[in-house]
ModelCIF file with pLDDT and N, C-alpha, C, O atoms, coordinates in Angstrom:
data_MODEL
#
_entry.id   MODEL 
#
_entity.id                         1 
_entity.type                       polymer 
_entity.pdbx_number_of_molecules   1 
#
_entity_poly.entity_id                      1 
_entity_poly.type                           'polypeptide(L)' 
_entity_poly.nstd_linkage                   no 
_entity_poly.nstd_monomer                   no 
_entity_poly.pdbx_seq_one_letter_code       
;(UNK)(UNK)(UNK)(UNK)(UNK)(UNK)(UNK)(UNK)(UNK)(UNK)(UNK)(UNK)(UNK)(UNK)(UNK)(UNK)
(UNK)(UNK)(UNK)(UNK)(UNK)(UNK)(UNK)(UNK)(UNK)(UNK)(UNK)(UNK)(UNK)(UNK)(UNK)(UNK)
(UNK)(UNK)(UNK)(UNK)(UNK)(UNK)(UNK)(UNK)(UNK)(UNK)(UNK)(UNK)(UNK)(UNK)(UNK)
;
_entity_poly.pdbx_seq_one_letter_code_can   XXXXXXXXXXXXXXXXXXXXXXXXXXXXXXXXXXXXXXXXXXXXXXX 
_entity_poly.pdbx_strand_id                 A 
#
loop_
_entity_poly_seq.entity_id 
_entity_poly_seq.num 
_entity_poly_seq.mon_id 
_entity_poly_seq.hetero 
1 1  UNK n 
1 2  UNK n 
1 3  UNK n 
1 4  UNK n 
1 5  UNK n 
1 6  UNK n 
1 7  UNK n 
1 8  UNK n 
1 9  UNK n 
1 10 UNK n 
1 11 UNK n 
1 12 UNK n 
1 13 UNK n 
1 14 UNK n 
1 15 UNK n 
1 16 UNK n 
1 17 UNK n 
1 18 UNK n 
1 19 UNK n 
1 20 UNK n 
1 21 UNK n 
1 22 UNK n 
1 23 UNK n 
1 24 UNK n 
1 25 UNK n 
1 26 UNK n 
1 27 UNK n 
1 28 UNK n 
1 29 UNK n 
1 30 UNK n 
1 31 UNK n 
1 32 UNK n 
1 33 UNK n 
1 34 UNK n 
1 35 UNK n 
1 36 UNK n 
1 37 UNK n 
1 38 UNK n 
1 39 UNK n 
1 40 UNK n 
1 41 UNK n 
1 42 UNK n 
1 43 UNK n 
1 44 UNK n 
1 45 UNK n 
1 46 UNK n 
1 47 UNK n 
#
_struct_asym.id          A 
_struct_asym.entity_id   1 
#
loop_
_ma_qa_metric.id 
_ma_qa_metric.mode 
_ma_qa_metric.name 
_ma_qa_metric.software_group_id 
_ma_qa_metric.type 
1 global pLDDT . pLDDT 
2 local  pLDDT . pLDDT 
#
_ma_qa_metric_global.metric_id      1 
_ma_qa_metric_global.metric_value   95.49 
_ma_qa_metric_global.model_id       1 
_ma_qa_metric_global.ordinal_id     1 
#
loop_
_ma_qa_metric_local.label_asym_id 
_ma_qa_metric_local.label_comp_id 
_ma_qa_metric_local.label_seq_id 
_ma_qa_metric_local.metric_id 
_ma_qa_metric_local.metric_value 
_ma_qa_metric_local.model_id 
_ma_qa_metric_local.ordinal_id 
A UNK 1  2 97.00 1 1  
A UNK 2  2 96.00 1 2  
A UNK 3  2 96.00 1 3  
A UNK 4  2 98.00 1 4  
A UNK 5  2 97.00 1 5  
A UNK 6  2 95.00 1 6  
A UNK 7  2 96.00 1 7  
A UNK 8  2 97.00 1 8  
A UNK 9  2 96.00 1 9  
A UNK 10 2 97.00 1 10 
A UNK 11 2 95.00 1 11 
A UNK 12 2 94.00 1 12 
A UNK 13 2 93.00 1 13 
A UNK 14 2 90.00 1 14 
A UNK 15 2 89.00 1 15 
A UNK 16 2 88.00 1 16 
A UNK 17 2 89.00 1 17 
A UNK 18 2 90.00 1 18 
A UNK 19 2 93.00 1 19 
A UNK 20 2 95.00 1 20 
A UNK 21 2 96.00 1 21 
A UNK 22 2 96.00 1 22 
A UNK 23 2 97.00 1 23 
A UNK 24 2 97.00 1 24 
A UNK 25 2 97.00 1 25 
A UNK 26 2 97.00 1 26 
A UNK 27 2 98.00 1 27 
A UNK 28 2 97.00 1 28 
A UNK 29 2 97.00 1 29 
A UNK 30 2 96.00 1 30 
A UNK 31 2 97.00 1 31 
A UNK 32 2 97.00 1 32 
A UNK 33 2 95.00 1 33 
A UNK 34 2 95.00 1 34 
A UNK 35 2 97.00 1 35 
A UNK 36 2 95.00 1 36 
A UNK 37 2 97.00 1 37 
A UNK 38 2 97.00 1 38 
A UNK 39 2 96.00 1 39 
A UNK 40 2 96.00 1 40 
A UNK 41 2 97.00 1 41 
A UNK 42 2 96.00 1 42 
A UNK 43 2 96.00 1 43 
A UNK 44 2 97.00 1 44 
A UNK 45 2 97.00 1 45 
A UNK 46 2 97.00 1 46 
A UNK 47 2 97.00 1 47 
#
loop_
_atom_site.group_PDB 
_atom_site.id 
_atom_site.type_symbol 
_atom_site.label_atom_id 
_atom_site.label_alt_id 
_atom_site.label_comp_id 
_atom_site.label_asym_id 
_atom_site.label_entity_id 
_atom_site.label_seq_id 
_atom_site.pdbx_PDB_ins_code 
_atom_site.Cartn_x 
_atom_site.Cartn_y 
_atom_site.Cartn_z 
_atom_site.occupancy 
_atom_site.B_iso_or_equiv 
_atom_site.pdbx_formal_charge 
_atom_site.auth_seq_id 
_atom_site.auth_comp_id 
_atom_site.auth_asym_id 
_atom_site.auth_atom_id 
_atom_site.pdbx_PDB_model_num 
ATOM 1   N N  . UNK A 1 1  ? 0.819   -1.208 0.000  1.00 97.00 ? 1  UNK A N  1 
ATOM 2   C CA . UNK A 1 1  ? 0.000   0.000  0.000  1.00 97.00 ? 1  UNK A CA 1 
ATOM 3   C C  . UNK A 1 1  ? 0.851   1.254  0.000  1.00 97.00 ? 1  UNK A C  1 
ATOM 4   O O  . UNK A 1 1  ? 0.415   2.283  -0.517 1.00 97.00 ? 1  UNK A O  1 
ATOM 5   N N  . UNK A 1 2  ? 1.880   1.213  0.482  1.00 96.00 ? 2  UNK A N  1 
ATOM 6   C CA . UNK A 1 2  ? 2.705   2.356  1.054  1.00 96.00 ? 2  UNK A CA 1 
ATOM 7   C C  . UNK A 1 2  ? 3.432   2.773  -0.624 1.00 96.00 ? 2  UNK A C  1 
ATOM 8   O O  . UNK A 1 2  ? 3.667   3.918  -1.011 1.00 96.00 ? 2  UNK A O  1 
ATOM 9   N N  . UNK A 1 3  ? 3.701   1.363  -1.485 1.00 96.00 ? 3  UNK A N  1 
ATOM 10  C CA . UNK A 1 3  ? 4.170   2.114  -2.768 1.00 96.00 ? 3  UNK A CA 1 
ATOM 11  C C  . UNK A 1 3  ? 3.867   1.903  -4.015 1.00 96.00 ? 3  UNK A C  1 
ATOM 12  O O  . UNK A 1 3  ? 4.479   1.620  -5.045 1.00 96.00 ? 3  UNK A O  1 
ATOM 13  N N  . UNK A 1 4  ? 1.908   2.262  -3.446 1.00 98.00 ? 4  UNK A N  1 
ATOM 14  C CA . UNK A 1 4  ? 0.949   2.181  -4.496 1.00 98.00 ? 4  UNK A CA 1 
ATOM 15  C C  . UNK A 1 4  ? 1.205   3.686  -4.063 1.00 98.00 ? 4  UNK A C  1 
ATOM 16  O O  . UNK A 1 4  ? 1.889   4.406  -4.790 1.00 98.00 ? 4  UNK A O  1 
ATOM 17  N N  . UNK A 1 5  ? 0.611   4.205  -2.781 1.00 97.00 ? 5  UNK A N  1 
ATOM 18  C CA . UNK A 1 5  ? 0.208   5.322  -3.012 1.00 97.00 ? 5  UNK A CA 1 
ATOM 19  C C  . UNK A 1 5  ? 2.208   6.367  -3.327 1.00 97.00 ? 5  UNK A C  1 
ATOM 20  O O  . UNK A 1 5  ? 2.302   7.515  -3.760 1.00 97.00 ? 5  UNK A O  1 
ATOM 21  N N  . UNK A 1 6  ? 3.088   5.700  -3.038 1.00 95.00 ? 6  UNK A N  1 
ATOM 22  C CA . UNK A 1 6  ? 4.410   6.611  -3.535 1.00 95.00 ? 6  UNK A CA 1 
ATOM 23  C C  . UNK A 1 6  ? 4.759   6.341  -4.735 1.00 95.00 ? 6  UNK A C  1 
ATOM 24  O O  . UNK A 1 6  ? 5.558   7.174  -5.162 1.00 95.00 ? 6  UNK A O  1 
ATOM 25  N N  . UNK A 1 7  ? 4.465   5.415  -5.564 1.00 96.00 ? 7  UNK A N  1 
ATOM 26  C CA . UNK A 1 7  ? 4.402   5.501  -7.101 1.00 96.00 ? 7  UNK A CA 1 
ATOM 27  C C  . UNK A 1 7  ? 3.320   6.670  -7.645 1.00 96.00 ? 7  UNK A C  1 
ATOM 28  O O  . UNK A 1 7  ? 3.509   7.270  -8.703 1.00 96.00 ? 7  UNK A O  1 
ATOM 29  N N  . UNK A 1 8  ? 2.489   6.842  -7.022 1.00 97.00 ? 8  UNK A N  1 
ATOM 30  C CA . UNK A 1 8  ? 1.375   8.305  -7.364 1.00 97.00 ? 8  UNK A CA 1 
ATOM 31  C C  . UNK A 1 8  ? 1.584   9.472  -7.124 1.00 97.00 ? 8  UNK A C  1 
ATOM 32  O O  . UNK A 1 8  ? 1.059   10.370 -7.782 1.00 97.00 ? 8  UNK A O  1 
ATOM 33  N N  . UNK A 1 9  ? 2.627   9.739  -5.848 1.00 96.00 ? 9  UNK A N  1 
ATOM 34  C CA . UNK A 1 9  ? 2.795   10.799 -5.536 1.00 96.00 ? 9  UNK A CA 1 
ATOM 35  C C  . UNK A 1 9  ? 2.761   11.456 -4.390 1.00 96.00 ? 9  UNK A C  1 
ATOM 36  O O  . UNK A 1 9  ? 2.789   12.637 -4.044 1.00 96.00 ? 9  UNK A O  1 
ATOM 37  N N  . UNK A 1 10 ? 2.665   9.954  -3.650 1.00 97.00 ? 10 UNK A N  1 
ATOM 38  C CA . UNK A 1 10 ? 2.066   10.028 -2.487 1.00 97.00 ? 10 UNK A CA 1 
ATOM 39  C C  . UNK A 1 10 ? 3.518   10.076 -1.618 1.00 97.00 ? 10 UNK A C  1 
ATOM 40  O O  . UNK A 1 10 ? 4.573   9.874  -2.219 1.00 97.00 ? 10 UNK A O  1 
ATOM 41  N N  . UNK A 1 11 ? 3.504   10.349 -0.213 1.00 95.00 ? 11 UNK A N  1 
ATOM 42  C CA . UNK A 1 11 ? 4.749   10.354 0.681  1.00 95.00 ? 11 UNK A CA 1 
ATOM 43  C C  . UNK A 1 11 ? 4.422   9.470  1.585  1.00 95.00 ? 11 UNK A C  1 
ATOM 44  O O  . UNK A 1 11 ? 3.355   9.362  2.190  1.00 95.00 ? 11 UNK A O  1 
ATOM 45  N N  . UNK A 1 12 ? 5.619   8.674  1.679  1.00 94.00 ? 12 UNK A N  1 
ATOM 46  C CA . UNK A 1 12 ? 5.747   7.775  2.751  1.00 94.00 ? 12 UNK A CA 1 
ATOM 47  C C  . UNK A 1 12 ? 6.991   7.933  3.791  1.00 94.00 ? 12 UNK A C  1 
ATOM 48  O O  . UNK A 1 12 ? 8.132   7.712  3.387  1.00 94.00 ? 12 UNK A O  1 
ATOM 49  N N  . UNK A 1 13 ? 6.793   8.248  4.887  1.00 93.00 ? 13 UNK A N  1 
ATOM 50  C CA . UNK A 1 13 ? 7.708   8.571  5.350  1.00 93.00 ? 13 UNK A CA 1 
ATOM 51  C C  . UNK A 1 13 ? 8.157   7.649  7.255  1.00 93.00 ? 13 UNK A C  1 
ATOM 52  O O  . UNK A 1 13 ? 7.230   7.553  8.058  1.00 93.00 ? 13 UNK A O  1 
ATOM 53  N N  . UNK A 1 14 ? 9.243   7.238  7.555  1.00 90.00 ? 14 UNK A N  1 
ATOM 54  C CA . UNK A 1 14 ? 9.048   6.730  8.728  1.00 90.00 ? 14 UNK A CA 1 
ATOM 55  C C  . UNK A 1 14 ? 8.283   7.682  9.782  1.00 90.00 ? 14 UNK A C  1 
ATOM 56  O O  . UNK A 1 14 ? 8.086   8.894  9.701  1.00 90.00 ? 14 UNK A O  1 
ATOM 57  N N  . UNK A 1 15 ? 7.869   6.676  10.905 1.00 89.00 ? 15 UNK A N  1 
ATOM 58  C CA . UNK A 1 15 ? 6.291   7.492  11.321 1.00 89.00 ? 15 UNK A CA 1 
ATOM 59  C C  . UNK A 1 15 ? 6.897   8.301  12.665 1.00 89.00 ? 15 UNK A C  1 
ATOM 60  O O  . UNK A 1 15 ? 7.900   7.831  13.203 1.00 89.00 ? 15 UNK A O  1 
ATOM 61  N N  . UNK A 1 16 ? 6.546   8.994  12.971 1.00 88.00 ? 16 UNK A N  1 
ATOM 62  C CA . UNK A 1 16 ? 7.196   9.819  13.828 1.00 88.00 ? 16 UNK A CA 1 
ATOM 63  C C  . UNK A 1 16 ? 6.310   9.416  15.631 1.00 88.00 ? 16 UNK A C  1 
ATOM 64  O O  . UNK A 1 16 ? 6.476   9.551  16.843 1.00 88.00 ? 16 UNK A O  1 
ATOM 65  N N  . UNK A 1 17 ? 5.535   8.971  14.793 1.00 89.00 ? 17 UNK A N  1 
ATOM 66  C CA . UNK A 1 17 ? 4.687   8.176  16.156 1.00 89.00 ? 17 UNK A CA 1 
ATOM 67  C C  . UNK A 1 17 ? 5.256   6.518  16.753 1.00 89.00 ? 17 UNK A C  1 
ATOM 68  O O  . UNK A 1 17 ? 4.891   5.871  17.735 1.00 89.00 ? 17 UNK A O  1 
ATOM 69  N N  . UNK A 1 18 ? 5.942   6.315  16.041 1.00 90.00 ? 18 UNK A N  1 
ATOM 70  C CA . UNK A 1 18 ? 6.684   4.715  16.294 1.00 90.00 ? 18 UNK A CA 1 
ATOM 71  C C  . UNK A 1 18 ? 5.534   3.822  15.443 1.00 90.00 ? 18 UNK A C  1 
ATOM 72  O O  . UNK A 1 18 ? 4.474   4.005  14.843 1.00 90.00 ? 18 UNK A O  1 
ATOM 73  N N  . UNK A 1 19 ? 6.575   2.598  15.841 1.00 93.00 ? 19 UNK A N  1 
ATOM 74  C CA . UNK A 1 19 ? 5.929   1.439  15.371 1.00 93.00 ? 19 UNK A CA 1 
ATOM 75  C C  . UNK A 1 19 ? 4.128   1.390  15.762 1.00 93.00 ? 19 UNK A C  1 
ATOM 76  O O  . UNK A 1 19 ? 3.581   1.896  16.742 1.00 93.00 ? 19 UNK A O  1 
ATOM 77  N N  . UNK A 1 20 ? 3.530   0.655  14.702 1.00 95.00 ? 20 UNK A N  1 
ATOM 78  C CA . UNK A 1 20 ? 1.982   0.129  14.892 1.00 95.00 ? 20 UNK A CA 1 
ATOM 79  C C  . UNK A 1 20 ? 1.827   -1.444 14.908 1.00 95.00 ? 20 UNK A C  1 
ATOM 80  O O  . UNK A 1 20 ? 1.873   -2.165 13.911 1.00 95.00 ? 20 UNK A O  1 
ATOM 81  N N  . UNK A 1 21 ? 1.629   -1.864 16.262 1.00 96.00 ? 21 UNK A N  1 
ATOM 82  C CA . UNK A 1 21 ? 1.807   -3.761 15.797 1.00 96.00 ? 21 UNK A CA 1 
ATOM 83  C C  . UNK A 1 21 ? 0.685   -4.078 17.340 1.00 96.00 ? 21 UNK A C  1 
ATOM 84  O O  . UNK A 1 21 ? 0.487   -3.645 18.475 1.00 96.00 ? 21 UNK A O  1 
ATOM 85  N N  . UNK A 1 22 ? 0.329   -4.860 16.630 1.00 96.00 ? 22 UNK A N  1 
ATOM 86  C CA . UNK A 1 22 ? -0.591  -5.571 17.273 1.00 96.00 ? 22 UNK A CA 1 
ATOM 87  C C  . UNK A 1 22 ? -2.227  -5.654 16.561 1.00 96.00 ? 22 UNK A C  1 
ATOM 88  O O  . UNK A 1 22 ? -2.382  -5.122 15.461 1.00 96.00 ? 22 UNK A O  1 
ATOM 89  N N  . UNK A 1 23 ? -3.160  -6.193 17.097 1.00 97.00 ? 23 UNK A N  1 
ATOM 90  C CA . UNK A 1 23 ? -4.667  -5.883 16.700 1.00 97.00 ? 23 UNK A CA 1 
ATOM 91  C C  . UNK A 1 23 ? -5.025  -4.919 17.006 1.00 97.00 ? 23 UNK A C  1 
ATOM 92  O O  . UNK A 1 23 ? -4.967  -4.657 18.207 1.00 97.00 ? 23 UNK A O  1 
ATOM 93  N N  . UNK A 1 24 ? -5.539  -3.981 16.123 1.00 97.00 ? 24 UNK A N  1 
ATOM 94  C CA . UNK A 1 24 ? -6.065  -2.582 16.664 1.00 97.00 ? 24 UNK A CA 1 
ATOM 95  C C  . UNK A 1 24 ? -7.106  -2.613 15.708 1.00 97.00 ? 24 UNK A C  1 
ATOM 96  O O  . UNK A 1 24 ? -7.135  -3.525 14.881 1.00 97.00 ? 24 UNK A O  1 
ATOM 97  N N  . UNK A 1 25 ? -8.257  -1.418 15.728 1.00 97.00 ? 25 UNK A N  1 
ATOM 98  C CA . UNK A 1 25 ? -9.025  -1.231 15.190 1.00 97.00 ? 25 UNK A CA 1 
ATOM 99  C C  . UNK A 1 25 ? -8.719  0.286  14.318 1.00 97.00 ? 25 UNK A C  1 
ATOM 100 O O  . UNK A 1 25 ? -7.915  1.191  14.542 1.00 97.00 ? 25 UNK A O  1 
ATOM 101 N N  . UNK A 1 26 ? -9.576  0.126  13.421 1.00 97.00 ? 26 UNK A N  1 
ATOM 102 C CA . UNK A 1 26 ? -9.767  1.606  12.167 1.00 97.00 ? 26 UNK A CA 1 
ATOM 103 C C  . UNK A 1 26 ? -10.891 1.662  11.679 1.00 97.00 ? 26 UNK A C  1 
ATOM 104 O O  . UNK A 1 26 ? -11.586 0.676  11.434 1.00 97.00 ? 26 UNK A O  1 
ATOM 105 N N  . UNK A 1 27 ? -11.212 2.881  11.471 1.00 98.00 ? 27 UNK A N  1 
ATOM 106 C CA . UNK A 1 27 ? -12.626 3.569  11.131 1.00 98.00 ? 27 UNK A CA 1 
ATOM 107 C C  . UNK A 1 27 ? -12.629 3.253  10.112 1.00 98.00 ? 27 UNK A C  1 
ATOM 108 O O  . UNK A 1 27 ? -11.575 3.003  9.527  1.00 98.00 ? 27 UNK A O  1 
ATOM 109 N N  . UNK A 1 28 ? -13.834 3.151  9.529  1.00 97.00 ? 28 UNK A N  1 
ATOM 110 C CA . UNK A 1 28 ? -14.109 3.166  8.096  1.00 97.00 ? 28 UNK A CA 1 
ATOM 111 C C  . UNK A 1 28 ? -14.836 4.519  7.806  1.00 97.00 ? 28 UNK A C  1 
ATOM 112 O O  . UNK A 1 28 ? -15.755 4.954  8.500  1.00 97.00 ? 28 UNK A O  1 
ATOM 113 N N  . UNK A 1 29 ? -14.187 5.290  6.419  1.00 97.00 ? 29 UNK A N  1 
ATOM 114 C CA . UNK A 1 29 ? -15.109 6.480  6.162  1.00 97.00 ? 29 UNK A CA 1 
ATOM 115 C C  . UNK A 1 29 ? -16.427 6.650  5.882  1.00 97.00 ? 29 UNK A C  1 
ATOM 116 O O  . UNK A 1 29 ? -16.990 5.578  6.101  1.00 97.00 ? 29 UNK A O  1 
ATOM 117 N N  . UNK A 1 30 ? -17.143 7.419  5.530  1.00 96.00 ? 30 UNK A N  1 
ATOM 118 C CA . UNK A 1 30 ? -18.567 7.614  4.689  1.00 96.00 ? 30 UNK A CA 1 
ATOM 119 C C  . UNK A 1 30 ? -18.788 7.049  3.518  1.00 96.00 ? 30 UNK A C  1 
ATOM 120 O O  . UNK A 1 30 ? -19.575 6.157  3.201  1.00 96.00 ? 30 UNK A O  1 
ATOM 121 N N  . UNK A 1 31 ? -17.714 7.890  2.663  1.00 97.00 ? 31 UNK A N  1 
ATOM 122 C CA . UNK A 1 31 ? -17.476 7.269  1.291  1.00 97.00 ? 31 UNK A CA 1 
ATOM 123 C C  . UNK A 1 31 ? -17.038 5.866  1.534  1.00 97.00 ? 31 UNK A C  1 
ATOM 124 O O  . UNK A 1 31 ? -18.065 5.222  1.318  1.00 97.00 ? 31 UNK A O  1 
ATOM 125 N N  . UNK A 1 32 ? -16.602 5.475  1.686  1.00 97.00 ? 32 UNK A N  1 
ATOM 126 C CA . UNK A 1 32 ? -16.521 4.045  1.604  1.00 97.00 ? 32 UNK A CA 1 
ATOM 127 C C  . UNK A 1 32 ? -17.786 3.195  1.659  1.00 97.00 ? 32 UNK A C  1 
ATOM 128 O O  . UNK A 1 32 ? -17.736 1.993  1.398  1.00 97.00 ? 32 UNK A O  1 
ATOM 129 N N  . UNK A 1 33 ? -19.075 3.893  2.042  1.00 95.00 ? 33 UNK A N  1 
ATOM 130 C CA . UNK A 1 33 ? -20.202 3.156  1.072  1.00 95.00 ? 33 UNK A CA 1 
ATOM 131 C C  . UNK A 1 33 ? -20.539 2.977  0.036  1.00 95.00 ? 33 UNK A C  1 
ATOM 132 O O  . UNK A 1 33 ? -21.304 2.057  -0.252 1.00 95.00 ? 33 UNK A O  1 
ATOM 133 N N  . UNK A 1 34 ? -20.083 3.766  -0.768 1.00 95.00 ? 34 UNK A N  1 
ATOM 134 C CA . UNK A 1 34 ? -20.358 3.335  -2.008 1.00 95.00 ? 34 UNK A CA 1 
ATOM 135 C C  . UNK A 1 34 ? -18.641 2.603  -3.096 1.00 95.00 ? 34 UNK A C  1 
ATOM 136 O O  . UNK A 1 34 ? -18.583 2.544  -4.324 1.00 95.00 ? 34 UNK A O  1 
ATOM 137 N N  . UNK A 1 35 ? -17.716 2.250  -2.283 1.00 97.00 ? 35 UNK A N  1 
ATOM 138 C CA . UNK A 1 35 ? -16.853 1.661  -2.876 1.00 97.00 ? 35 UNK A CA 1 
ATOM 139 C C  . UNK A 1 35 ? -17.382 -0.162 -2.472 1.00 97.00 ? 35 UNK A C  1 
ATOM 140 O O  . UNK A 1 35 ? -17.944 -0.823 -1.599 1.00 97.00 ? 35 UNK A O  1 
ATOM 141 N N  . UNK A 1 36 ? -16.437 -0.347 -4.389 1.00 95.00 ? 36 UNK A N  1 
ATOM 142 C CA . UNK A 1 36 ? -17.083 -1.960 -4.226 1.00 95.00 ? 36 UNK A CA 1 
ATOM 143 C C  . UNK A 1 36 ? -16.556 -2.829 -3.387 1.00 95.00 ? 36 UNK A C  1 
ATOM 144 O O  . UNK A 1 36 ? -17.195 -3.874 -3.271 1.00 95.00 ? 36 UNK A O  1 
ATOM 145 N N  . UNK A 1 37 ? -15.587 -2.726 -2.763 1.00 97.00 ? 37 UNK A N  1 
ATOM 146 C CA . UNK A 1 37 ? -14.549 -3.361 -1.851 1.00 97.00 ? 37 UNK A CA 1 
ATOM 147 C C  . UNK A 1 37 ? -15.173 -3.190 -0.422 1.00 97.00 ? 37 UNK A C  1 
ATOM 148 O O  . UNK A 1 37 ? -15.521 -4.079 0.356  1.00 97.00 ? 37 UNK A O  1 
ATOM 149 N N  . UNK A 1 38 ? -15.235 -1.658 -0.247 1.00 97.00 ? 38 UNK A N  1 
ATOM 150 C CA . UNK A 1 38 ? -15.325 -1.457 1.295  1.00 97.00 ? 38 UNK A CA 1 
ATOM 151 C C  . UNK A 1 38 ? -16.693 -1.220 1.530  1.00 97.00 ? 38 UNK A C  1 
ATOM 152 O O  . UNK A 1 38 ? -16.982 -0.770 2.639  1.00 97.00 ? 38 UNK A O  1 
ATOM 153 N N  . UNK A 1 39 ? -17.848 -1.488 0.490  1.00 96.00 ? 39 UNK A N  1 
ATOM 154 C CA . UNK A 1 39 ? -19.328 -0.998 1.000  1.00 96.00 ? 39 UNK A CA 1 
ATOM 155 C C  . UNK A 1 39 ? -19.639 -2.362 2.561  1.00 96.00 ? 39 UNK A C  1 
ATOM 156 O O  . UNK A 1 39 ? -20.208 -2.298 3.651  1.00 96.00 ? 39 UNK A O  1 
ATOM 157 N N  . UNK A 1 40 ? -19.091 -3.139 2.007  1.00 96.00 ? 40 UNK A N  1 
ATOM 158 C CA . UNK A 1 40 ? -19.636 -4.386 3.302  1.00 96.00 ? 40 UNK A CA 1 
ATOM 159 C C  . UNK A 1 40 ? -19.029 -4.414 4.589  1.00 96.00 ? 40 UNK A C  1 
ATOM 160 O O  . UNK A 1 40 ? -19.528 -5.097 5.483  1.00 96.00 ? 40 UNK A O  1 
ATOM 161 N N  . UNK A 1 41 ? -17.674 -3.523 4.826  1.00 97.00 ? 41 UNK A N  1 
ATOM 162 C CA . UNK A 1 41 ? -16.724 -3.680 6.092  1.00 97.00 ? 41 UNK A CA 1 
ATOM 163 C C  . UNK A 1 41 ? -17.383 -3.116 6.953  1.00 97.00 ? 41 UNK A C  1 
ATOM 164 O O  . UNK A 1 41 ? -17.837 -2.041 6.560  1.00 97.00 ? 41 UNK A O  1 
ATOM 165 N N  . UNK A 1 42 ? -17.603 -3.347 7.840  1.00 96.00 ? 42 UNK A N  1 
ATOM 166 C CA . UNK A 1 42 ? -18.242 -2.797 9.477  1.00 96.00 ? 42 UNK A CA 1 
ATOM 167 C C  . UNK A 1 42 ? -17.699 -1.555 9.631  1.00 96.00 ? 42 UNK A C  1 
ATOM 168 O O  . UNK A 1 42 ? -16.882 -1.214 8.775  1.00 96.00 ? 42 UNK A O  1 
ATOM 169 N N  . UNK A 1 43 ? -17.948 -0.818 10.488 1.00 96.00 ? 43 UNK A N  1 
ATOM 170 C CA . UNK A 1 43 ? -17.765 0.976  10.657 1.00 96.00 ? 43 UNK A CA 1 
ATOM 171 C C  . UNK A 1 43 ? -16.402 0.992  11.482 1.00 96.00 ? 43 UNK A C  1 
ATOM 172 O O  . UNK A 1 43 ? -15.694 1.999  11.491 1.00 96.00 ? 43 UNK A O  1 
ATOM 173 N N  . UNK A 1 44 ? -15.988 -0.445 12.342 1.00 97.00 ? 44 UNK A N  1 
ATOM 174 C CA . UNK A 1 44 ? -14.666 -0.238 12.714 1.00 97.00 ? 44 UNK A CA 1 
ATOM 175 C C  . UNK A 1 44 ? -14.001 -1.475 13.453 1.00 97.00 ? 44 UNK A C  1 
ATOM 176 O O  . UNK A 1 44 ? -13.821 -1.780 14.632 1.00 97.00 ? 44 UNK A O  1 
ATOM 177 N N  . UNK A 1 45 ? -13.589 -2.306 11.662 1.00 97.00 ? 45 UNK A N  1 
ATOM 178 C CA . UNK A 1 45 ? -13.034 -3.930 11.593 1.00 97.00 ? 45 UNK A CA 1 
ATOM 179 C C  . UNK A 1 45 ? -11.637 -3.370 12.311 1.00 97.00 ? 45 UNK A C  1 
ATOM 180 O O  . UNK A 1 45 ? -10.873 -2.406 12.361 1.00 97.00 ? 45 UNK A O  1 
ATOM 181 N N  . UNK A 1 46 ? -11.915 -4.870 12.890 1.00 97.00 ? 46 UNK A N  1 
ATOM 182 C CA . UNK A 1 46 ? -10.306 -5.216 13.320 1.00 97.00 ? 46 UNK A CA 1 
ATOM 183 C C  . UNK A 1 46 ? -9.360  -5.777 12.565 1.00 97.00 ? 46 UNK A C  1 
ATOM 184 O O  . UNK A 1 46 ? -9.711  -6.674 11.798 1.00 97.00 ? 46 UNK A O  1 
ATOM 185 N N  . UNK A 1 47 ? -8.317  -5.477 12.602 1.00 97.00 ? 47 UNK A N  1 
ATOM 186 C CA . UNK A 1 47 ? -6.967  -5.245 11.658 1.00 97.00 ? 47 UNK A CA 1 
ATOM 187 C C  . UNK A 1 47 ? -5.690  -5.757 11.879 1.00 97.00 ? 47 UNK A C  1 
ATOM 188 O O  . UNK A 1 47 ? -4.778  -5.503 11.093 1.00 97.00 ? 47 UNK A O  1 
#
């Protein structure tokens, strides 16, 4: 994911917040109802 979006133009940069590891949870947006992938994911799957 990190160099889908830096082949586009996107920045990836080491995180200034540290490492992310373990099960955590993430929101899902609004728009993401009407994408074909993410219309079915719950409002905040675990990851």
């Amino acid at each position: 994911g990190q160099l889908l979006a830096q082949a586009h133009g996107g920045t990836v940069e080491r995180s200034t917040m540290g490492p992310e590891i373990g099960a955590r949870l993430v929101a899902r947006r609004d728009v993401a109802e009407s994408d074909p992938l993410w219309w079915a994911v719950p409002f905040a799957p675990d990851v």
